[in-house]
C-alpha atoms as a PDB file:
ATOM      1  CA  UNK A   1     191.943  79.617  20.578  1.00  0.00           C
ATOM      2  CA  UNK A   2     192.522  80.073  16.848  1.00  0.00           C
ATOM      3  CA  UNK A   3     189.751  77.814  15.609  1.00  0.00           C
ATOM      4  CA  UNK A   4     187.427  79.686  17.487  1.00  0.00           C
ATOM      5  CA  UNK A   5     188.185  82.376  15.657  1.00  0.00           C
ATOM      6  CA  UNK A   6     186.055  82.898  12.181  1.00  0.00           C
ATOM      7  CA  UNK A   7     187.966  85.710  11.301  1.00  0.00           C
ATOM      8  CA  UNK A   8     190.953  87.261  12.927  1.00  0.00           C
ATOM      9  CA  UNK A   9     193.089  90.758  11.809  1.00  0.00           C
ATOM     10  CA  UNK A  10     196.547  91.887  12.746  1.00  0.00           C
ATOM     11  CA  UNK A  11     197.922  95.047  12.033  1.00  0.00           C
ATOM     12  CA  UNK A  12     195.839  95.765   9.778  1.00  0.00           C
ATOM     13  CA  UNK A  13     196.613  99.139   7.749  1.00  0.00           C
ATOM     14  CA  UNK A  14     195.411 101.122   4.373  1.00  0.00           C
ATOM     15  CA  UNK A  15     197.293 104.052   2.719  1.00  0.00           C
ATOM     16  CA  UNK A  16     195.548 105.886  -0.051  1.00  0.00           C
ATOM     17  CA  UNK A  17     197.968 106.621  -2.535  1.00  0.00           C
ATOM     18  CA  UNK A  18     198.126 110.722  -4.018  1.00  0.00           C
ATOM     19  CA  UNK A  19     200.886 110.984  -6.615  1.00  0.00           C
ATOM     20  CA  UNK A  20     204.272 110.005  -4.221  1.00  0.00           C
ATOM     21  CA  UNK A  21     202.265 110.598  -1.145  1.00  0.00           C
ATOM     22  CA  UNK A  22     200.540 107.421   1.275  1.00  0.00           C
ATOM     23  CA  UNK A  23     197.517 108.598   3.409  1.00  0.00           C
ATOM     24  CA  UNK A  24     196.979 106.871   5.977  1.00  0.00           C
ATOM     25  CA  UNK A  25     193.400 105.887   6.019  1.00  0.00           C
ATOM     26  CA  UNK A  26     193.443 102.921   8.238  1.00  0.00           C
ATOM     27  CA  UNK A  27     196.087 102.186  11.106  1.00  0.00           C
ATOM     28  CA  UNK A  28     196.588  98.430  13.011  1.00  0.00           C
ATOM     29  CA  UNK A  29     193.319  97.236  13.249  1.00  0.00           C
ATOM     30  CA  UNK A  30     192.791  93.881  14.806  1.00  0.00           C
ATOM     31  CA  UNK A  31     189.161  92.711  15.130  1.00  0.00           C
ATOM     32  CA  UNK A  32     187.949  89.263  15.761  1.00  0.00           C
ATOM     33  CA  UNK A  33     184.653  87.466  15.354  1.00  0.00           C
ATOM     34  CA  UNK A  34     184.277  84.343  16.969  1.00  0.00           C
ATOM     35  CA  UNK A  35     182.267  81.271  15.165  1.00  0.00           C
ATOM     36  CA  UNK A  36     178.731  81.390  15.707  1.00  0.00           C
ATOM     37  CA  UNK A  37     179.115  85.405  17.313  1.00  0.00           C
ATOM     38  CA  UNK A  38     178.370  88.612  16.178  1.00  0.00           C
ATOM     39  CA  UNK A  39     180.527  91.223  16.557  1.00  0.00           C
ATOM     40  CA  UNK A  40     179.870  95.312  15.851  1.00  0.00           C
ATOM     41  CA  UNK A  41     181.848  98.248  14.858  1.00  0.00           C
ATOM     42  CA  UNK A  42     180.454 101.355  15.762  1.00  0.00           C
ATOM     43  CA  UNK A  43     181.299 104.645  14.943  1.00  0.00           C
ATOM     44  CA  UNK A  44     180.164 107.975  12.693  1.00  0.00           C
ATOM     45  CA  UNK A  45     180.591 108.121   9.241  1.00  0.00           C
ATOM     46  CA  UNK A  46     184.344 108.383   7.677  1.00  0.00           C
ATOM     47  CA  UNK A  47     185.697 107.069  10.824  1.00  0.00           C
ATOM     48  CA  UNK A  48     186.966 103.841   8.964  1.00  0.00           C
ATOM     49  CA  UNK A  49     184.346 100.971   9.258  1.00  0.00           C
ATOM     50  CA  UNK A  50     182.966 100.273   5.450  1.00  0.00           C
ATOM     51  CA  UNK A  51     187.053 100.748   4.210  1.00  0.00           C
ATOM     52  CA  UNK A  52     187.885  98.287   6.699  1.00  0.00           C
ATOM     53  CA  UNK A  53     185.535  95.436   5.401  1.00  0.00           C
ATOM     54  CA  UNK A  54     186.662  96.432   2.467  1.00  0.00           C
ATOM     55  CA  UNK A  55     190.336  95.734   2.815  1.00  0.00           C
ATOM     56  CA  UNK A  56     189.391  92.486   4.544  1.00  0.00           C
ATOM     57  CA  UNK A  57     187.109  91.166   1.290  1.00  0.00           C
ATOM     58  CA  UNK A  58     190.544  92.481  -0.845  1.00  0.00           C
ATOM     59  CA  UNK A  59     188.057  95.095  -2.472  1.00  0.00           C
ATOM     60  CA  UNK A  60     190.420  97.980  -2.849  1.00  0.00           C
ATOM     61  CA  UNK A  61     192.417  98.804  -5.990  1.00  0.00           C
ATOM     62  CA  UNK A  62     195.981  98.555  -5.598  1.00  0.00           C
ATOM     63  CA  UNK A  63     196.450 101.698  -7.715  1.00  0.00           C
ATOM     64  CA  UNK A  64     194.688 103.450  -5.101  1.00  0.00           C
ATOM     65  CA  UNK A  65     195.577 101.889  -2.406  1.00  0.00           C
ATOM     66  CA  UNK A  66     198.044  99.883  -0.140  1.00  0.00           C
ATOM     67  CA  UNK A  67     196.940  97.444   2.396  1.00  0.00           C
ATOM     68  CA  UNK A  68     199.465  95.626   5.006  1.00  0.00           C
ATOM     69  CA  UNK A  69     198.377  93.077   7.716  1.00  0.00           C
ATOM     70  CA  UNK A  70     197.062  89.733   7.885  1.00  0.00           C
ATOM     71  CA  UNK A  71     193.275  88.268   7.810  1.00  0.00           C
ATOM     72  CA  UNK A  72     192.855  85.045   8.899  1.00  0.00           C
ATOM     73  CA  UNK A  73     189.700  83.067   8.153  1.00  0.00           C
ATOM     74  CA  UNK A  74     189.300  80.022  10.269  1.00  0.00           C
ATOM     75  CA  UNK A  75     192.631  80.264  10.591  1.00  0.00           C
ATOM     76  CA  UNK A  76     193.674  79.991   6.768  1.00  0.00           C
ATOM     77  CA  UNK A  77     195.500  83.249   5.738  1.00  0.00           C
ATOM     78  CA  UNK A  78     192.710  85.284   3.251  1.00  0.00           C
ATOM     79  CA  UNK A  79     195.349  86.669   0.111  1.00  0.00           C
ATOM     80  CA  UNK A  80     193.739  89.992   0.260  1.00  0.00           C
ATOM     81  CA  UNK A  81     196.477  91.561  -1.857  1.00  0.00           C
ATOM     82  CA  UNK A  82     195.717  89.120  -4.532  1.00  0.00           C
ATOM     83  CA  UNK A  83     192.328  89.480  -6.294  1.00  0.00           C
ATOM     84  CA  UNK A  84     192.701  86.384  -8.121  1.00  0.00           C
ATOM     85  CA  UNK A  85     193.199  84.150  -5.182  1.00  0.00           C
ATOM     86  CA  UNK A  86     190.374  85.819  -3.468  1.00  0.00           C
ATOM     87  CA  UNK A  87     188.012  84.024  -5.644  1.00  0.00           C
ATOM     88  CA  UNK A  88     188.145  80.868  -3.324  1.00  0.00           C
ATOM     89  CA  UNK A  89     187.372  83.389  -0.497  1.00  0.00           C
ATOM     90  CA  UNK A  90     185.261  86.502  -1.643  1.00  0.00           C
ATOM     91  CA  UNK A  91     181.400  85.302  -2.073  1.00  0.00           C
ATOM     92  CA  UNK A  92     181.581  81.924  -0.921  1.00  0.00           C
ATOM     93  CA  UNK A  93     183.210  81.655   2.101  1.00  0.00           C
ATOM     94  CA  UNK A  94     182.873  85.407   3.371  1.00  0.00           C
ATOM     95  CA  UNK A  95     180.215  87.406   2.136  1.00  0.00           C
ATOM     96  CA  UNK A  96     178.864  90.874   2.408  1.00  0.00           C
ATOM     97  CA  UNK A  97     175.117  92.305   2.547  1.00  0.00           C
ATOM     98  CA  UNK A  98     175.568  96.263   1.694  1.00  0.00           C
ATOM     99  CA  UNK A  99     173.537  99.339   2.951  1.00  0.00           C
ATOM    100  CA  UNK A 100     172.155 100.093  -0.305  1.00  0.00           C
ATOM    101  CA  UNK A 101     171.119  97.113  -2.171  1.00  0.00           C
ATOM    102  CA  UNK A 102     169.814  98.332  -5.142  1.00  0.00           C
ATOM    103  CA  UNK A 103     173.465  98.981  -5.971  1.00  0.00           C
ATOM    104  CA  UNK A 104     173.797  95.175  -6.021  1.00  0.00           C
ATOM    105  CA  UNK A 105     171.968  94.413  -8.820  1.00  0.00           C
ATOM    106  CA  UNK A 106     171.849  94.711 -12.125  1.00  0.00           C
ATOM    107  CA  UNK A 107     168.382  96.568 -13.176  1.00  0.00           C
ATOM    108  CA  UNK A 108     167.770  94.630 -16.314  1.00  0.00           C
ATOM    109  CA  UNK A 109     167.659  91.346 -15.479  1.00  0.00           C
ATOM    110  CA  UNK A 110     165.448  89.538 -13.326  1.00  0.00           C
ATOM    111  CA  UNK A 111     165.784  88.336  -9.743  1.00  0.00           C
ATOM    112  CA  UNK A 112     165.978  84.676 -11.151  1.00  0.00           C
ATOM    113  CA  UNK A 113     168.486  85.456 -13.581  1.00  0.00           C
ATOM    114  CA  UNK A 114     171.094  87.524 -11.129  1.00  0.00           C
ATOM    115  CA  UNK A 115     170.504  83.720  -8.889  1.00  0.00           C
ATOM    116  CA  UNK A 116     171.103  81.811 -11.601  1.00  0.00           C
ATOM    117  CA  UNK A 117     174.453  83.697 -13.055  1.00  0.00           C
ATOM    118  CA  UNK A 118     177.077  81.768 -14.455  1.00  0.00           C
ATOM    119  CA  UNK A 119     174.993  78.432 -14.713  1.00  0.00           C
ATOM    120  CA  UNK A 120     174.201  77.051 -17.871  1.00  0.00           C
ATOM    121  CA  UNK A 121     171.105  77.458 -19.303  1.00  0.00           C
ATOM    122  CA  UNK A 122     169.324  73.668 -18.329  1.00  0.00           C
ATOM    123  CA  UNK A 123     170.892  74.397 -14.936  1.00  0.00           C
ATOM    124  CA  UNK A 124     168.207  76.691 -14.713  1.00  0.00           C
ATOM    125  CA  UNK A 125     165.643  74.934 -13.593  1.00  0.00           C
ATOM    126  CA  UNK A 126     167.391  73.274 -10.208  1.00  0.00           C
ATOM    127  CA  UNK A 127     168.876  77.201 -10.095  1.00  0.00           C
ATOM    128  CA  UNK A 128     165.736  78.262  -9.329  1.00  0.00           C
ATOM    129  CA  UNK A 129     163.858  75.931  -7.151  1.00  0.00           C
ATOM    130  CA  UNK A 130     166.986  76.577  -5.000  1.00  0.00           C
ATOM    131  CA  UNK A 131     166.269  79.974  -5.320  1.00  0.00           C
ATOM    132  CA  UNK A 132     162.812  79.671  -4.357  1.00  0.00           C
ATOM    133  CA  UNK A 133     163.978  77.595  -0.778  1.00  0.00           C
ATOM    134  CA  UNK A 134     166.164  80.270   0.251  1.00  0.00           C
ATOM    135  CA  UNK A 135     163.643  82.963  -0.467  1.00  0.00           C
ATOM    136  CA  UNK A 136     161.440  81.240   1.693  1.00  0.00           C
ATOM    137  CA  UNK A 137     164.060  80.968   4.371  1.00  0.00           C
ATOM    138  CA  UNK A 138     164.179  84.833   4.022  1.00  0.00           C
ATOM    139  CA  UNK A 139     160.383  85.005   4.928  1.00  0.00           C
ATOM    140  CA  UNK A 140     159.505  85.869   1.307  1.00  0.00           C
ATOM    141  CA  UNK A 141     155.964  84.383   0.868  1.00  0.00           C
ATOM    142  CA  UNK A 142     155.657  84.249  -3.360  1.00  0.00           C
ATOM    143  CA  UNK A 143     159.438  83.501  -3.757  1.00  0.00           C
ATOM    144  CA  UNK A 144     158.555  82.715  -7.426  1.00  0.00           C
ATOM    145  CA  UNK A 145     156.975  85.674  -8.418  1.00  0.00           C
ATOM    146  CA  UNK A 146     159.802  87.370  -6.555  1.00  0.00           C
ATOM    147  CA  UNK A 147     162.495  85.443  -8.728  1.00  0.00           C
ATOM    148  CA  UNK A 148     160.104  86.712 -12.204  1.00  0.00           C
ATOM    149  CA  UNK A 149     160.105  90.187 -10.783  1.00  0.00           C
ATOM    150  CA  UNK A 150     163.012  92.917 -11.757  1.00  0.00           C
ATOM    151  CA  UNK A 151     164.761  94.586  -8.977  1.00  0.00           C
ATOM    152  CA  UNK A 152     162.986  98.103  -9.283  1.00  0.00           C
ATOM    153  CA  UNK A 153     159.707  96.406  -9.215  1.00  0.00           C
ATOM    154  CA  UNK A 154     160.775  95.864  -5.678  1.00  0.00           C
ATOM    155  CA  UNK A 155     161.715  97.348  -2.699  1.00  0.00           C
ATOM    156  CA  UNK A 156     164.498  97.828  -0.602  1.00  0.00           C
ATOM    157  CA  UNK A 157     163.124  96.265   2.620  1.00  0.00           C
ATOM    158  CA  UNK A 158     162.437  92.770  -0.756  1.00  0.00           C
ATOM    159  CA  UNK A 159     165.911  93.481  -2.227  1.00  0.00           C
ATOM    160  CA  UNK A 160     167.622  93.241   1.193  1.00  0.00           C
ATOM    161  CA  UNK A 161     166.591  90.099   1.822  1.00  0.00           C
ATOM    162  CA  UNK A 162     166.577  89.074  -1.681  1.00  0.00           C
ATOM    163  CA  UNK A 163     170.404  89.917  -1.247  1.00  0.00           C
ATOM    164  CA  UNK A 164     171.078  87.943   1.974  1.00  0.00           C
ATOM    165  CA  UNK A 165     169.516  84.771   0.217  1.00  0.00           C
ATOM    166  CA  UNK A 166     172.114  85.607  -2.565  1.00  0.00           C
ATOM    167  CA  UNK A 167     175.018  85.805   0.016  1.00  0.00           C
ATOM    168  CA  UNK A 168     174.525  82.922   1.761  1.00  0.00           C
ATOM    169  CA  UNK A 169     174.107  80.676  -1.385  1.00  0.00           C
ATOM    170  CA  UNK A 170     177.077  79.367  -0.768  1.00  0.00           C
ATOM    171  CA  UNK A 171     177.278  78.545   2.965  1.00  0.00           C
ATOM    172  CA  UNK A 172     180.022  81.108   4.136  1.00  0.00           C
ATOM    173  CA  UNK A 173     181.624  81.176   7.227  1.00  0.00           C
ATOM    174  CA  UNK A 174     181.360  84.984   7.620  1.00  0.00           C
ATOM    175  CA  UNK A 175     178.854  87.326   6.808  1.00  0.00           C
ATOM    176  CA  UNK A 176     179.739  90.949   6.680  1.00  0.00           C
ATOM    177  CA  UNK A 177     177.071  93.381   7.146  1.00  0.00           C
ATOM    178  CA  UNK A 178     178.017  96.693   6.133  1.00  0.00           C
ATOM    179  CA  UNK A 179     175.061  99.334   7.257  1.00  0.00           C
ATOM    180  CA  UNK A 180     172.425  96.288   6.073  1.00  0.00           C
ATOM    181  CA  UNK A 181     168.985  98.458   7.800  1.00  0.00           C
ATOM    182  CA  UNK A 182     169.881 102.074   6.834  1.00  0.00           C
ATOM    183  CA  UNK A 183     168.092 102.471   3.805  1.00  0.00           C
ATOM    184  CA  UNK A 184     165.096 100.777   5.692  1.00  0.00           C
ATOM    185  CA  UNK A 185     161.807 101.537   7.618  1.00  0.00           C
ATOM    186  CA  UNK A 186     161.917 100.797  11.288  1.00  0.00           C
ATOM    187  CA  UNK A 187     159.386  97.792  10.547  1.00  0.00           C
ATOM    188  CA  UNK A 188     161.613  96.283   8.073  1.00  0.00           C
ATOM    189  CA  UNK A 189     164.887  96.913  10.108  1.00  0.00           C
ATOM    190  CA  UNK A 190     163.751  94.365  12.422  1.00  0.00           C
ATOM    191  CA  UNK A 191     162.736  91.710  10.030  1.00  0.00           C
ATOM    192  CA  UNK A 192     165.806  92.373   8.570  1.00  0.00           C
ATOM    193  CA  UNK A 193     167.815  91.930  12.057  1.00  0.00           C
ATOM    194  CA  UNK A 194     165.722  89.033  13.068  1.00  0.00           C
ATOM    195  CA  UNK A 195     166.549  86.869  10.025  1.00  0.00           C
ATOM    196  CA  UNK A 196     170.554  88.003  10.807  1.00  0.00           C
ATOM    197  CA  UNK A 197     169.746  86.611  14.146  1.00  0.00           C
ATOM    198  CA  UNK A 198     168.452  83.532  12.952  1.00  0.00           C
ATOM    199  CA  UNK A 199     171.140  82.532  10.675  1.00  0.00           C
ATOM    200  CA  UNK A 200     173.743  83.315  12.918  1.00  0.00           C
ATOM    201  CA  UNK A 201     172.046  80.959  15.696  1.00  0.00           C
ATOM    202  CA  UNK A 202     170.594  78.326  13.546  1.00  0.00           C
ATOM    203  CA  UNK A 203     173.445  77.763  10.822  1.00  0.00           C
ATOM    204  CA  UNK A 204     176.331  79.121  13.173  1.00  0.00           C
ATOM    205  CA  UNK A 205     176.881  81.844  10.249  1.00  0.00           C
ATOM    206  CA  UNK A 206     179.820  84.304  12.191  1.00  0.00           C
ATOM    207  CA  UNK A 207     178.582  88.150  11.323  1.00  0.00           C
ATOM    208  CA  UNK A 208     180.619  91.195  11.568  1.00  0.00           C
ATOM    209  CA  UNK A 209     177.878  93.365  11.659  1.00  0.00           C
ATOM    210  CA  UNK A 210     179.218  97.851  10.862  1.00  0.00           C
ATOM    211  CA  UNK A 211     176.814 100.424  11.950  1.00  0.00           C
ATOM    212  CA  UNK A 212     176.243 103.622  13.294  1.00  0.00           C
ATOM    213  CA  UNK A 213     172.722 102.750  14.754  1.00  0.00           C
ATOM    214  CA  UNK A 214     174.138 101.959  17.922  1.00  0.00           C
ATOM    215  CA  UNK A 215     170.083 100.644  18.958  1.00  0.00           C
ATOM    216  CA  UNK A 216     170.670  98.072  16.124  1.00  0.00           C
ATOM    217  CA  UNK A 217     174.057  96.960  17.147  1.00  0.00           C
ATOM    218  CA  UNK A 218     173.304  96.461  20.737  1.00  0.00           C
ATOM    219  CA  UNK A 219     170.457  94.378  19.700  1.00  0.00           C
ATOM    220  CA  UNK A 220     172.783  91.785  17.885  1.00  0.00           C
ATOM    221  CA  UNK A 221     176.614  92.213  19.050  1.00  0.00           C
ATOM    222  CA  UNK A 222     178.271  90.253  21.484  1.00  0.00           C
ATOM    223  CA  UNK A 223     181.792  91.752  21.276  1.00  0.00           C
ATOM    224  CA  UNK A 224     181.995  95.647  20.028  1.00  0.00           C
ATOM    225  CA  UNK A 225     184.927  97.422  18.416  1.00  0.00           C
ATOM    226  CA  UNK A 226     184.768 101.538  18.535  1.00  0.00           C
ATOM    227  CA  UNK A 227     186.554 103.626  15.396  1.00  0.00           C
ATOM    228  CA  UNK A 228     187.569 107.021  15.188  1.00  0.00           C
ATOM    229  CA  UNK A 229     190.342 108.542  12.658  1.00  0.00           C
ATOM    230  CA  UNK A 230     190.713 104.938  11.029  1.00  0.00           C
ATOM    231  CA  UNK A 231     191.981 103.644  14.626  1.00  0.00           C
ATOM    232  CA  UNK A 232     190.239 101.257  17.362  1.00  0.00           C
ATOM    233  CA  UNK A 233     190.043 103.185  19.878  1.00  0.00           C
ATOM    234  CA  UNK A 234     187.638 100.925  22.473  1.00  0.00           C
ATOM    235  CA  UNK A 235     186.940  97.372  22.346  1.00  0.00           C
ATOM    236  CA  UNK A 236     185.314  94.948  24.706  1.00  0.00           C
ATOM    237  CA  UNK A 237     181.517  93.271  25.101  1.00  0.00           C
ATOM    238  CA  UNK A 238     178.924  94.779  24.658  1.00  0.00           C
ATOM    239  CA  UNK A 239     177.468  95.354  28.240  1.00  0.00           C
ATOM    240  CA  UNK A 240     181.415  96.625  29.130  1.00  0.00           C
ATOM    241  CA  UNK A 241     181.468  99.158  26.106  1.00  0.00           C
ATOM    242  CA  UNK A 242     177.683 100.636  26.335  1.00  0.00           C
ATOM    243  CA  UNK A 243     177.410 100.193  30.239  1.00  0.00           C
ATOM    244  CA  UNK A 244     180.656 101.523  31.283  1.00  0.00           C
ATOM    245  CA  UNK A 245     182.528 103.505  28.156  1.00  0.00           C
ATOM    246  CA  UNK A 246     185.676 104.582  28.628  1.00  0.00           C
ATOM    247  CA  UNK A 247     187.326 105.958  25.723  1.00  0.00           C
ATOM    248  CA  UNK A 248     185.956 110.040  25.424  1.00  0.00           C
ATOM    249  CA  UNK A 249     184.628 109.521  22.067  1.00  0.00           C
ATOM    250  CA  UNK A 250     182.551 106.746  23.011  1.00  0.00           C
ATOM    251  CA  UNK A 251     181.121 108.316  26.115  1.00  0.00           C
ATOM    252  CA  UNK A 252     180.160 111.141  23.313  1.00  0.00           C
ATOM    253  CA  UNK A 253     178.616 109.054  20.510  1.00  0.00           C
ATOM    254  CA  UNK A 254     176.444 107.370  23.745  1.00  0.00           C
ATOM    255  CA  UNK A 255     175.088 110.734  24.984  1.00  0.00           C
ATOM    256  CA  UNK A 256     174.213 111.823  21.399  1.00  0.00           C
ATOM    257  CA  UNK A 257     171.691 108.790  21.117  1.00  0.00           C
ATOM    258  CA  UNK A 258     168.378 109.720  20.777  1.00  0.00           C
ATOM    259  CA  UNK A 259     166.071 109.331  23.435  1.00  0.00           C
ATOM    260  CA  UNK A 260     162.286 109.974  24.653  1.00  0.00           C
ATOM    261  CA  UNK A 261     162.887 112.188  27.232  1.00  0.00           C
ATOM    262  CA  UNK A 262     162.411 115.982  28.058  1.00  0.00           C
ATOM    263  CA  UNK A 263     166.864 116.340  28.395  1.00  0.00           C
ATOM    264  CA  UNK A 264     168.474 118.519  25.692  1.00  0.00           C
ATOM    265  CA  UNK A 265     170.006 116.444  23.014  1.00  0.00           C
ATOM    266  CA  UNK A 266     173.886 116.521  23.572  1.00  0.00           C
ATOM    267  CA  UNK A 267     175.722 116.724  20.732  1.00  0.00           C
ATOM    268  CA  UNK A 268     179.847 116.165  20.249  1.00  0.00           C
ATOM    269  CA  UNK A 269     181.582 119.647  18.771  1.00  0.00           C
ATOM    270  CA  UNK A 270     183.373 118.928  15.301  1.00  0.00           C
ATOM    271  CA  UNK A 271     183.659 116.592  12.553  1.00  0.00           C
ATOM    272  CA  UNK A 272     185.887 113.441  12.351  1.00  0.00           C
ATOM    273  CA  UNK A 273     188.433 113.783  10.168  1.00  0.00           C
ATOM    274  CA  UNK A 274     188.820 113.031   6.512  1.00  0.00           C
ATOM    275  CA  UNK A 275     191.723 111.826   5.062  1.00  0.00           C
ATOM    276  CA  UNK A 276     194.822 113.654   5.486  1.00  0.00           C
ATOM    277  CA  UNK A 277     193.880 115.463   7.944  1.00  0.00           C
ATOM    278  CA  UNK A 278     194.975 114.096  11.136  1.00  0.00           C
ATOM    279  CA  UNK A 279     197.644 116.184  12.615  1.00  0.00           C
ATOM    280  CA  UNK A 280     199.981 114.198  14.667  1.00  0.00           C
ATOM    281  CA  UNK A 281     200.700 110.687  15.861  1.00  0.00           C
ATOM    282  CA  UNK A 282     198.622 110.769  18.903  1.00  0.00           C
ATOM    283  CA  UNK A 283     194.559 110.558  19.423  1.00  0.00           C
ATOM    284  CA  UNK A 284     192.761 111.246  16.450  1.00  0.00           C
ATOM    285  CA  UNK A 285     189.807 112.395  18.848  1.00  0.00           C
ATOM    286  CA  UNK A 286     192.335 114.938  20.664  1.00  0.00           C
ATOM    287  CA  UNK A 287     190.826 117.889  18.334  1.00  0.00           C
ATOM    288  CA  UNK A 288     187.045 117.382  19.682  1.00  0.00           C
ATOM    289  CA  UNK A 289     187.998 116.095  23.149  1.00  0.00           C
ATOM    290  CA  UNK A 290     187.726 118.798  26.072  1.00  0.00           C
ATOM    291  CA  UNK A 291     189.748 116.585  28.473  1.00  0.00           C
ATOM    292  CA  UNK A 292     192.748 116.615  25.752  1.00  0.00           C
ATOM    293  CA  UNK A 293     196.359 116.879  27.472  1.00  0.00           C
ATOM    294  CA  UNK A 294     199.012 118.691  25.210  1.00  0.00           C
ATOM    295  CA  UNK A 295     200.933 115.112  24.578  1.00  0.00           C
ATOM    296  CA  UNK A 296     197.552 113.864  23.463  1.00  0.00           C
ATOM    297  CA  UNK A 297     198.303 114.677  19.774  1.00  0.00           C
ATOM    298  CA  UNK A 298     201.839 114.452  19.800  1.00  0.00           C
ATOM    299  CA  UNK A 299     202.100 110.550  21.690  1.00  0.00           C
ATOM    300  CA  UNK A 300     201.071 107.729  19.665  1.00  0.00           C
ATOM    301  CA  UNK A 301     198.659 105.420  21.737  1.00  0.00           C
ATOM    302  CA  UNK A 302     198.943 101.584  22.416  1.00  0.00           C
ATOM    303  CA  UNK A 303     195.488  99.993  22.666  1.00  0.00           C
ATOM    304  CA  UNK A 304     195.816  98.675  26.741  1.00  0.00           C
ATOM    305  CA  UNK A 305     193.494  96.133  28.204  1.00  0.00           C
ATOM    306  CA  UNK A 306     192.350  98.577  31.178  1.00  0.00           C
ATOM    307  CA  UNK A 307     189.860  96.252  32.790  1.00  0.00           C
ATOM    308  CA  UNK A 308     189.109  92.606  32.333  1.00  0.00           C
ATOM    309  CA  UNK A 309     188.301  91.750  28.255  1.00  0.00           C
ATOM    310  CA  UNK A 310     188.192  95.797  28.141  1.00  0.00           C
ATOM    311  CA  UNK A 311     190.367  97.738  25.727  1.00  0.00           C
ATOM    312  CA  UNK A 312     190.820 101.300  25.327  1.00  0.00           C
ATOM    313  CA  UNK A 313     193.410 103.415  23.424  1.00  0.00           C
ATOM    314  CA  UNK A 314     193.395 106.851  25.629  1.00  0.00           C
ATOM    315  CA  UNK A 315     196.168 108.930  27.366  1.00  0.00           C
ATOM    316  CA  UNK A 316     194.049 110.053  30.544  1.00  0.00           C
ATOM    317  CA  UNK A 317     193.072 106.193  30.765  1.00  0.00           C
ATOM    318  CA  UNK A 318     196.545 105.126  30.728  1.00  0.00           C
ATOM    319  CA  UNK A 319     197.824 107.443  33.931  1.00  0.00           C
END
């Protein structure tokens, strides 16, 4: 049902514009998180995931771009063509946690003052002892001396969480995670996951959660969506999707995960492809793919529910 639904795409599409030409960069993307859930997108880098968050928090310039489709929050249609009316939306009811997030603040003011931004001055005071609460939520022991501090006296494992206590200021009903433990240790990663875990389950916060760790996705999703070429190309749960893949390119990004074991390393031939360069309607994988069938480039591909809650967009699968 729809109110189940914390956030819910349909057809969703993005063209790059170049002079009189439209790119296509993204291509009828539907994803859903349900309230209280986590869902993951998975996939190698340029295949589509950060541009699609994008397009959902109405972050892309219309004179670069053109986005078509509908976003539904709760529901309530999200203006994503309209940056004005995404005020209401952007940063307090959806919010987003980025990969790198010393890119998120501004290096010469403090901690306290990026918190406290927009308030007037003898707000400052109630500012910060709220401040100080949701650092502690965040596991930050001296949340005061954190909120004194400048962002490069701190690091990224501090800032990240220092940046979900920012994003969820405001109580949103979606948080989007875009890459949040890349730039991290492996100790931090999971502090960092743990805390996502316990805001999703405690305050029912929904989380789209976009990564190509698939060992940190599998460790929060319920529900994962696979992109290639700007295109879903697999969707289901997660047991369906990592037990019992069925799309080529998914069975290929599972055998290239590392593991402790004396087997050779197998590795998928190519590179995705960049904008502008897919050659035909069909399967943007068809290029890399060593089961391709000649029609696989040239026949566009409806995403079909093959099994039970399990979604693949594939030519082979289809017969």
């Amino acid at each position: 049902m729809m109110d189940e639904k914390v956030l819910y795409t349909e057809g969703l599409s993005v063209w790059m514009r170049a002079g009189r030409s439209m790119i296509p960069a993204i291509r009828d993307v539907a994803l859903t998180v349900k309230k209280s859930g986590c869902t993951g997108v998975i996939g190698e880098s340029g295949c589509g995931k950060s541009l699609t968050c994008q397009a959902i928090l109405g972050l892309l310039e219309q004179k670069k771009w053109s986005v078509e489709g509908r976003v539904l929050l709760c529901g309530e249609p999200v203006p994503i063509q309209d940056d004005t009316a995404m005020d209401a939306f952007r940063g307090r009811r959806m919010a987003l946690i980025l990969q790198n997030p010393v890119s998120a603040f501004d290096m010469r003011l403090t901690v306290g003052a990026h918190f406290c931004e927009g308030r007037r001055r003898r707000e400052w005071g109630a500012c910060l002892a709220e401040a100080a609460d949701m650092l502690r939520r965040m596991h930050i022991r001296e949340p005061e001396g954190v909120l004194r501090s400048y962002p490069f006296q701190l690091s990224g494992g501090m800032l990240q969480r220092v940046l979900i206590a920012m994003a969820i200021g405001s109580g949103p009903e979606l948080l989007i995670a875009d890459e949040p433990t890349t730039a991290l240790d492996c100790t931090t990663q999971s502090e960092i996951l743990y805390i996502l875990r316990q805001l999703q389950c405690r305050e029912g916060i929904a989380i789209l959660l976009v990564s190509h760790d698939l060992k940190v996705v599998s460790g929060m999703a319920d529900d994962i969506y696979v992109m290639y070429g700007g295109q879903v190309v697999e969707y289901g749960s997660k047991n369906d999707v990592l037990s019992h893949p069925l799309h080529p390119y998914t069975r290929g990004l599972l055998r290239s995960r590392l593991a402790f074991s004396r087997q050779r390393l197998e590795v998928m031939e190519g590179y995705p492809p960049r904008l502008g360069e897919i050659a035909g309607p069909g399967c943007p994988f068809a290029p890399r793919c060593s089961s391709a069938l000649k029609d696989c480039i040239s026949v566009p591909q409806p995403l079909r529910e093959l099994e039970s809650g399990h979604w693949c967009r594939c030519l082979l699968r289809g017969e």
